[in-house]
C-alpha atoms as a PDB file:
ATOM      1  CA  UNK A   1      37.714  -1.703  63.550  1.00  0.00           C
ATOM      2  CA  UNK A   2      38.216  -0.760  67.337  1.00  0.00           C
ATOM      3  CA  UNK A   3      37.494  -3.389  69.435  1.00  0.00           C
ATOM      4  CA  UNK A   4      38.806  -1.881  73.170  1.00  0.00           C
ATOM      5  CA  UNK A   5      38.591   1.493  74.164  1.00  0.00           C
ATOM      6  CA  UNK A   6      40.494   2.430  76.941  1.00  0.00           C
ATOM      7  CA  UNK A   7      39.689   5.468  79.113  1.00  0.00           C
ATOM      8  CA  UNK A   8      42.122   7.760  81.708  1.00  0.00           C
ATOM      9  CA  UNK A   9      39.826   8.921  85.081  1.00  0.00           C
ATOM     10  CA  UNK A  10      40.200  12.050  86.443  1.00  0.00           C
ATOM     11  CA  UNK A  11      39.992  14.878  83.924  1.00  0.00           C
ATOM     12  CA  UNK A  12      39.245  12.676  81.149  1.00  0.00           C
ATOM     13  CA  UNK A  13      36.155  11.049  82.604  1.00  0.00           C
ATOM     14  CA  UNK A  14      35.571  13.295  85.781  1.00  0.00           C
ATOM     15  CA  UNK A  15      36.441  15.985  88.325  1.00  0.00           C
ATOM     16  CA  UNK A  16      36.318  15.118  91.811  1.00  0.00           C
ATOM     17  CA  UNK A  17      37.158  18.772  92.824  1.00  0.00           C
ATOM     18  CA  UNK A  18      40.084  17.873  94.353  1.00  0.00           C
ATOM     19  CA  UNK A  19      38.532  14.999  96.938  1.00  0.00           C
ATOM     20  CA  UNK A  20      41.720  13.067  95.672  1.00  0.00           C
ATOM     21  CA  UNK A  21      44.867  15.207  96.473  1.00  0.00           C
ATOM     22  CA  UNK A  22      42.541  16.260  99.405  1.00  0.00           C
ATOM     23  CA  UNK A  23      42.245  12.784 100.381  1.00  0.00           C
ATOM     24  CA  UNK A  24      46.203  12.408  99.779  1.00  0.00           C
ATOM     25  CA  UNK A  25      47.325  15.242 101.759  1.00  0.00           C
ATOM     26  CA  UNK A  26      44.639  14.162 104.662  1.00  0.00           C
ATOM     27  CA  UNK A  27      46.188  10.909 104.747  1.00  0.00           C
ATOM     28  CA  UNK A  28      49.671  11.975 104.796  1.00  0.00           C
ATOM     29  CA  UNK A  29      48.663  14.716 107.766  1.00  0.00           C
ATOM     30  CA  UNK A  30      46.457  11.876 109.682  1.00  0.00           C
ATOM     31  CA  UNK A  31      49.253   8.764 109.310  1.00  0.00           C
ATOM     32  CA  UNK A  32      52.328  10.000 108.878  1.00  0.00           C
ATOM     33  CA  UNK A  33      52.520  13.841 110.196  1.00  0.00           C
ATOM     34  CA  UNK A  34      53.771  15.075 107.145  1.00  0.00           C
ATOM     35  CA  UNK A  35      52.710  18.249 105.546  1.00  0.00           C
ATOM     36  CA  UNK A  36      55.900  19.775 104.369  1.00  0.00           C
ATOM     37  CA  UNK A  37      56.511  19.343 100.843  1.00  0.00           C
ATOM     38  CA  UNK A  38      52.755  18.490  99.261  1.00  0.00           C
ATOM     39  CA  UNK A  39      52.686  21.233  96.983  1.00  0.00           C
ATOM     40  CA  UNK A  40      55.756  19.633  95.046  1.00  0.00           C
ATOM     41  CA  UNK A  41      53.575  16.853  93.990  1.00  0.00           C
ATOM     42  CA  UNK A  42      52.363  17.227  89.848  1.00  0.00           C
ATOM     43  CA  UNK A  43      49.250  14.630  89.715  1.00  0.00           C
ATOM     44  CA  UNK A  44      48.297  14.849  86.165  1.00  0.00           C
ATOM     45  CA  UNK A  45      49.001  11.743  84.487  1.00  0.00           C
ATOM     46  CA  UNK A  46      50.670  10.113  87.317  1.00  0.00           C
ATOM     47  CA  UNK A  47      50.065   7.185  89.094  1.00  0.00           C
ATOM     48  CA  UNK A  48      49.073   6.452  92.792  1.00  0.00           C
ATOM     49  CA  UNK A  49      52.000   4.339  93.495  1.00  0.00           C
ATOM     50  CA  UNK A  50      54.399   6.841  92.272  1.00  0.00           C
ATOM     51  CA  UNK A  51      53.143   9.505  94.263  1.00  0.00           C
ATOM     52  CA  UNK A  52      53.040   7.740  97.654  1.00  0.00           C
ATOM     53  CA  UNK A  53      56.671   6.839  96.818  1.00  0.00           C
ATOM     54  CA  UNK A  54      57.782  10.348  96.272  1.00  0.00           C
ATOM     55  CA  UNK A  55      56.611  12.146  98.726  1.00  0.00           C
ATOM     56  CA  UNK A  56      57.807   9.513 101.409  1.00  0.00           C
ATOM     57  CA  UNK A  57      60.980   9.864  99.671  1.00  0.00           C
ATOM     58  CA  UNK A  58      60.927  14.068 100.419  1.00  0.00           C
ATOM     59  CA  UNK A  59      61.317  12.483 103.992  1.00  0.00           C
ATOM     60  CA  UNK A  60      62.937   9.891 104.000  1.00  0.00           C
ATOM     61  CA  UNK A  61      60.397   7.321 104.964  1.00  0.00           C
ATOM     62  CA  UNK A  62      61.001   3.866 103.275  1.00  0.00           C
ATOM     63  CA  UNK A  63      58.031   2.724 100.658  1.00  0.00           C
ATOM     64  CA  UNK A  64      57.866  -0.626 102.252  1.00  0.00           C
ATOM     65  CA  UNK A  65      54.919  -2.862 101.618  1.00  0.00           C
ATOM     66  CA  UNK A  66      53.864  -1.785 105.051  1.00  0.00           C
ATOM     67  CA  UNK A  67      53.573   1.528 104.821  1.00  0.00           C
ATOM     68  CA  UNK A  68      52.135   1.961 101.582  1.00  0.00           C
ATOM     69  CA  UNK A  69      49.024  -0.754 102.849  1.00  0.00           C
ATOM     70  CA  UNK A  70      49.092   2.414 105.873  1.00  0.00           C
ATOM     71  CA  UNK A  71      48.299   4.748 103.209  1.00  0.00           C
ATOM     72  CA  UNK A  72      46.282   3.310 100.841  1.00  0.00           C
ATOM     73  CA  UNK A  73      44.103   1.922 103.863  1.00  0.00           C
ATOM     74  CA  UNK A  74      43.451   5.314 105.001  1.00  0.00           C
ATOM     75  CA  UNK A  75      43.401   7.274 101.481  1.00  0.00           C
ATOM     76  CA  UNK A  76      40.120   5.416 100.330  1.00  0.00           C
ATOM     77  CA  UNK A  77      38.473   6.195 103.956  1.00  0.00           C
ATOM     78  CA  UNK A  78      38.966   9.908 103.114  1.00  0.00           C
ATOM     79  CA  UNK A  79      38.174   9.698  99.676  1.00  0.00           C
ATOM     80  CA  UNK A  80      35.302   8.325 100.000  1.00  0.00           C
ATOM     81  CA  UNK A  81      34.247  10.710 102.789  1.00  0.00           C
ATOM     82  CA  UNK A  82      35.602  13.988 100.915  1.00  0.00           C
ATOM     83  CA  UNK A  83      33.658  13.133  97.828  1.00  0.00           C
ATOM     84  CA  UNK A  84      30.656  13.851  99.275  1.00  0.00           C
ATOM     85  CA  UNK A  85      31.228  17.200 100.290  1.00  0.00           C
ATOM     86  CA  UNK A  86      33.321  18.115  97.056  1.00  0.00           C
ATOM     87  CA  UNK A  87      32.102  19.955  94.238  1.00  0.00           C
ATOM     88  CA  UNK A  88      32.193  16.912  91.629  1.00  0.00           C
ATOM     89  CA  UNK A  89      31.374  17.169  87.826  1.00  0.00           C
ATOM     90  CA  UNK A  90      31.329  14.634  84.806  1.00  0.00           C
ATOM     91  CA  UNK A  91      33.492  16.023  81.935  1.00  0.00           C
ATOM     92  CA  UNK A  92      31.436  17.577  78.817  1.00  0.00           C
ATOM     93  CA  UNK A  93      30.547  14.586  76.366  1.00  0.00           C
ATOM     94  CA  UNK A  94      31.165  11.261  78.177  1.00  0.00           C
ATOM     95  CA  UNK A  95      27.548   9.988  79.069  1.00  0.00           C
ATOM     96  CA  UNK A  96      26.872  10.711  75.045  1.00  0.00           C
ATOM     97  CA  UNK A  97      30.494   9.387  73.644  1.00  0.00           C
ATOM     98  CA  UNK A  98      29.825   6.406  75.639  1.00  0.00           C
ATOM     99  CA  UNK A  99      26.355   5.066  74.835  1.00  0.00           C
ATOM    100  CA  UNK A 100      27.295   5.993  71.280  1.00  0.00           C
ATOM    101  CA  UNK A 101      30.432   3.567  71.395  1.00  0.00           C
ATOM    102  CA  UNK A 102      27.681   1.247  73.161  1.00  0.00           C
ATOM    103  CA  UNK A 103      24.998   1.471  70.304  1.00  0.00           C
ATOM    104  CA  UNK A 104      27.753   0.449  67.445  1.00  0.00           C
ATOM    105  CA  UNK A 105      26.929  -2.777  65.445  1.00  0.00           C
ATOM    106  CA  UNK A 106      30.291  -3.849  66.838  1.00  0.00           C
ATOM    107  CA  UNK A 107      30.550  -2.212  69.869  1.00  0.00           C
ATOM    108  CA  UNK A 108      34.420  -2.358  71.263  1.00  0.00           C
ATOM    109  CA  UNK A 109      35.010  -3.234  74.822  1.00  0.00           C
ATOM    110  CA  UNK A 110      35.177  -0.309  77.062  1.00  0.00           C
ATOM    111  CA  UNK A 111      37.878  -0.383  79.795  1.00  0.00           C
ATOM    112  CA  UNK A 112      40.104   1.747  82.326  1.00  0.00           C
ATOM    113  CA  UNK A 113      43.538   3.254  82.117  1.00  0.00           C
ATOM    114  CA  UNK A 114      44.642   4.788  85.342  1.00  0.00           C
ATOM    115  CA  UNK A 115      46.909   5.827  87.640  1.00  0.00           C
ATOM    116  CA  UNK A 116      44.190   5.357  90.159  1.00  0.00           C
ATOM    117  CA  UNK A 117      44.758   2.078  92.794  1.00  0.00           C
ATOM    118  CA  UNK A 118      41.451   0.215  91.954  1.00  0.00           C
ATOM    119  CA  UNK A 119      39.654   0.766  94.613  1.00  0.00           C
ATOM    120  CA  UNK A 120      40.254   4.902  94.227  1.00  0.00           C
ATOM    121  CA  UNK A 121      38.768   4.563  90.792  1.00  0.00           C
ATOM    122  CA  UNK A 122      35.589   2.619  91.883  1.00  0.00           C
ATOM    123  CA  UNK A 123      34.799   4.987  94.202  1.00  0.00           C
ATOM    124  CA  UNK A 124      35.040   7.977  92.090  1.00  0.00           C
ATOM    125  CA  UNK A 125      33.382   6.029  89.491  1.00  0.00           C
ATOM    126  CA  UNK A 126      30.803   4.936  91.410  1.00  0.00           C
ATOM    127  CA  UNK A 127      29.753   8.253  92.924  1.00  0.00           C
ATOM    128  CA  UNK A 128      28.965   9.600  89.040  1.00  0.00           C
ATOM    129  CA  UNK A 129      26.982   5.881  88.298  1.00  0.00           C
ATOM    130  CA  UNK A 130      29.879   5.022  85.871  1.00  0.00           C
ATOM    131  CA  UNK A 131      31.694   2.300  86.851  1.00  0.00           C
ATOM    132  CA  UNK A 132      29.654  -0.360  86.023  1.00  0.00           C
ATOM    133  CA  UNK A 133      29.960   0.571  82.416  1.00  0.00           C
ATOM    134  CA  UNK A 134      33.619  -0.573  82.234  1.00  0.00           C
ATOM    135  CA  UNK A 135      34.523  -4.454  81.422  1.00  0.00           C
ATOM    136  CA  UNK A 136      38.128  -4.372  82.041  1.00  0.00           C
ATOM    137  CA  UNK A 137      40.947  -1.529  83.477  1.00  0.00           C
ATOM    138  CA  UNK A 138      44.219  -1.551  84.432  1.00  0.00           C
ATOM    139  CA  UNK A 139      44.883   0.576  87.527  1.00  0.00           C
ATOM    140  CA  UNK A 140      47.572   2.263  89.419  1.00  0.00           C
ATOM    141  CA  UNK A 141      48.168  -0.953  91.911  1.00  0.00           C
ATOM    142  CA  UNK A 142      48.902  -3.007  88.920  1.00  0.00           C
ATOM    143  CA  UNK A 143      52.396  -1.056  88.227  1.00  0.00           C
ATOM    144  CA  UNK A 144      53.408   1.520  89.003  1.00  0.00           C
ATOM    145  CA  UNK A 145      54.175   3.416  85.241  1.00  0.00           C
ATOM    146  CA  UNK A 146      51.622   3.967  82.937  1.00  0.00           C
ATOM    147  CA  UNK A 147      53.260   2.254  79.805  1.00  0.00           C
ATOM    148  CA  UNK A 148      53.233  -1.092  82.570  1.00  0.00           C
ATOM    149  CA  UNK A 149      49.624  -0.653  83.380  1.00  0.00           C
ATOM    150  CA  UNK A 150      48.616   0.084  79.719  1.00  0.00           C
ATOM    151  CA  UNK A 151      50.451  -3.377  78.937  1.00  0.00           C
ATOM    152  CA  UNK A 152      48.551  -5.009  81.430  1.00  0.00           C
ATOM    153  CA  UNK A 153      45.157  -3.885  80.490  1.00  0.00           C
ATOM    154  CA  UNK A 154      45.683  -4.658  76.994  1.00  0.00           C
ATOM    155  CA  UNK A 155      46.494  -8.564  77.980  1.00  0.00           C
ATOM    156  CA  UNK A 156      43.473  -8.426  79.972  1.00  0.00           C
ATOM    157  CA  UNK A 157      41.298  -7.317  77.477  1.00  0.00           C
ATOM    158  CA  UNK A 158      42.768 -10.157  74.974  1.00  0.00           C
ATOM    159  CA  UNK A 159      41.722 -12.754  77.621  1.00  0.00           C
ATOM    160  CA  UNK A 160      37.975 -11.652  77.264  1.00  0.00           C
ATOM    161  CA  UNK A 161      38.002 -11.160  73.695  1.00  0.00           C
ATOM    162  CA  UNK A 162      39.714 -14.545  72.925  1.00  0.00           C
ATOM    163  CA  UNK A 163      41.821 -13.329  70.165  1.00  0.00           C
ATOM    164  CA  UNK A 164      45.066 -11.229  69.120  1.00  0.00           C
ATOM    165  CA  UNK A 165      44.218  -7.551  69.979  1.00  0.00           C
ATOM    166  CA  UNK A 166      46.296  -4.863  67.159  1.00  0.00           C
ATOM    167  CA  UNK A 167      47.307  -1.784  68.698  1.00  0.00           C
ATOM    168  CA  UNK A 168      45.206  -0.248  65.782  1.00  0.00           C
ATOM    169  CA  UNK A 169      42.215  -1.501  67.290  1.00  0.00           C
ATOM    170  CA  UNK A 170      42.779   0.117  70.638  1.00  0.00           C
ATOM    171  CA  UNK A 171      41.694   3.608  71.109  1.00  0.00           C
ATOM    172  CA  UNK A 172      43.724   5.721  74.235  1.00  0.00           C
ATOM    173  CA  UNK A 173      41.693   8.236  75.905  1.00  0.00           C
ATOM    174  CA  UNK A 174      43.232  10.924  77.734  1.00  0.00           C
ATOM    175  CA  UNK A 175      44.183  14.639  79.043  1.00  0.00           C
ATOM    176  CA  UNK A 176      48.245  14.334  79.321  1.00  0.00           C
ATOM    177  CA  UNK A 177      51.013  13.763  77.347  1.00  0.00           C
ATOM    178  CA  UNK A 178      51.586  11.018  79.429  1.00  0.00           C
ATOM    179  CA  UNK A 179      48.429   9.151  78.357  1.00  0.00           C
ATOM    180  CA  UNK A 180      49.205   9.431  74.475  1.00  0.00           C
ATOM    181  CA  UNK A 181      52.424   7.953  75.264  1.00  0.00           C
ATOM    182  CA  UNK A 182      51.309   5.238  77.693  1.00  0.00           C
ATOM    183  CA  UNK A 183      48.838   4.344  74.043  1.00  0.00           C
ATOM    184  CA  UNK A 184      52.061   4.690  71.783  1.00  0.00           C
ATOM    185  CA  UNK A 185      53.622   1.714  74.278  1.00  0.00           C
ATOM    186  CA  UNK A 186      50.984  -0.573  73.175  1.00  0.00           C
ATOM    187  CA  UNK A 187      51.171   0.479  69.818  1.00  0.00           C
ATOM    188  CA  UNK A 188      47.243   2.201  70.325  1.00  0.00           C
ATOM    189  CA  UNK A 189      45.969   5.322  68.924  1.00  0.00           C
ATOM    190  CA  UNK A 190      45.321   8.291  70.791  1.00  0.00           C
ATOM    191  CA  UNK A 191      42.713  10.907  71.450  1.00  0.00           C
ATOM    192  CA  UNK A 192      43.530  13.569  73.526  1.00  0.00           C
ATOM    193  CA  UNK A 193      41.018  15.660  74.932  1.00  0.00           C
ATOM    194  CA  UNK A 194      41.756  19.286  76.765  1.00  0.00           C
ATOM    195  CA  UNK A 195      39.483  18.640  79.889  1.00  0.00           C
ATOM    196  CA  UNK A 196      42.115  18.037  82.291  1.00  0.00           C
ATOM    197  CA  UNK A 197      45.749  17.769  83.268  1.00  0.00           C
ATOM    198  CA  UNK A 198      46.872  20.040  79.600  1.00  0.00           C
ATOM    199  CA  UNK A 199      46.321  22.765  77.344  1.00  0.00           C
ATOM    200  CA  UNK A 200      44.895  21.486  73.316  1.00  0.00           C
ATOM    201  CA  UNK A 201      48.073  23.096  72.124  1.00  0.00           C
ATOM    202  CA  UNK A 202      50.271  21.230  74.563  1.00  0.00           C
ATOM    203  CA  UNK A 203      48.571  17.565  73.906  1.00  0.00           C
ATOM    204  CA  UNK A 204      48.810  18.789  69.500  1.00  0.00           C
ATOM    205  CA  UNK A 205      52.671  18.940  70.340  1.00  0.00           C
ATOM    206  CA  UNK A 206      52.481  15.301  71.256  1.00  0.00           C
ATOM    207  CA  UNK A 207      50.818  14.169  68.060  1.00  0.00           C
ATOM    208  CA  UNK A 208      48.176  12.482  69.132  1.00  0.00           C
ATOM    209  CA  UNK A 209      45.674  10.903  66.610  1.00  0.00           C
ATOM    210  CA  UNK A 210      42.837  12.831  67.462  1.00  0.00           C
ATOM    211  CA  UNK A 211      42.920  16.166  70.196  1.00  0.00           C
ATOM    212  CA  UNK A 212      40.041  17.698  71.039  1.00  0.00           C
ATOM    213  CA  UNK A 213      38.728  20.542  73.523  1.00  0.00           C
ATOM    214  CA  UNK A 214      36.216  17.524  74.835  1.00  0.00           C
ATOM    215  CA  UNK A 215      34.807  14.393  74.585  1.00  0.00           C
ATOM    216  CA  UNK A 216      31.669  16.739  72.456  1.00  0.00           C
ATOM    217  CA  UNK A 217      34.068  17.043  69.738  1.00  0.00           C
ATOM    218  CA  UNK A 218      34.348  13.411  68.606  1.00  0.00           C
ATOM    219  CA  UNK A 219      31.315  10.762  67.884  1.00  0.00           C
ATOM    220  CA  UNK A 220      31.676   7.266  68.317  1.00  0.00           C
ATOM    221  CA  UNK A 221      31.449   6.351  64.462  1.00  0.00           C
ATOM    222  CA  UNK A 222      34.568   8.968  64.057  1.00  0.00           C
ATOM    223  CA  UNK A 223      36.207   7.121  67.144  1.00  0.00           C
ATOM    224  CA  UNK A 224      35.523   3.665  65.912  1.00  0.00           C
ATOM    225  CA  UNK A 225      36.336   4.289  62.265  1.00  0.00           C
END
């Protein structure tokens, strides 16, 4: 039986047409007068944290608490903003994968797993109406690695349910390698789906338990099974 369900953001749930590395690289322009260097930044599968911290690093600025509250301050501001005029779109399948995992006898507990600072994923979230539908996440201002944040969701979710939480009743959702691995660290299965961040053939190479082109591929009873 799956009892928690755990899903990645961008390119698993959504596209924000790039209002987020928009929103990065207006931040970095507005507070800091950087520009140099953006385009070395990979985002798929990373976390916010991280990214901050490396590109400060390219110029050698210190990632004290300080600065990082500069940028995260500022980052929402323009997310927020850029959203609106973005071209946004909610992957193929969620809206049906999720009322189906909703509608179960048993239905699991539905939660986050993101790189995303917490306030970055409610806003995205909440300008596609889905953020409300999650109980429980673990975000990118919780840790900054994935296999952290995954650890910290899962205790989170034990605390509402009351009892010991398996890995094999945890179900991974996401579009990188780096989100079946963050799942293998809590000892979860994974479905990968190709909407986002990697190719089907590249997520197959990482042996997830289930990869699919999108979240149309798999039903709820399959998922929950």
């Amino acid at each position: 039986m799956v009892r928690l369900v755990l899903f990645d953001v961008d390119g698993t749930l959504i596209h924000t047409g790039g209002a987020g590395m928009k929103a990065f690289a207006r931040t970095f322009a507005e507070e800091f007068r950087l520009a140099d260097g953006f385009e070395r930044l990979q985002f798929a599968g990373r976390t916010d944290l991280s990214l901050v911290r490396e590109f400060l690093g390219f110029h050698q600025i210190p990632a004290t608490p300080q600065n990082l509250d500069r940028f995260f301050s500022r980052y929402v501001f323009w997310l927020d903003h850029l959203l609106r005029s973005s071209r946004t779109a909610l992957c193929p399948g969620v809206w049906e994968l999720l009322r189906g995992l909703q509608a179960l006898p048993q239905a699991p507990l539905l939660g986050l797993l993101t790189g995303n600072i917490r306030l970055g994923a409610e806003i995205k979230l909440r300008h596609f109406a889905l953020w409300d539908v999650f109980q429980t996440g673990g975000f990118g201002d919780d840790h900054e690695e994935r296999d952290h944040i995954a650890a910290t969701v899962h205790q989170r979710a034990r605390r509402i349910l009351g009892h010991p939480l398996p890995g094999n009743e945890v179900v991974v959702i996401g579009d990188t390698p780096l989100d079946i691995r963050c799942a293998r660290a809590i000892g979860a299965r994974a479905l990968a789906v190709a909407t986002g961040g990697a190719s089907l053939e590249e997520l197959k190479r990482h042996q997830p338990d289930w990869a699919v082109p999108d979240l149309r591929a798999i039903t709820a009873r399959e998922l929950a099974a």
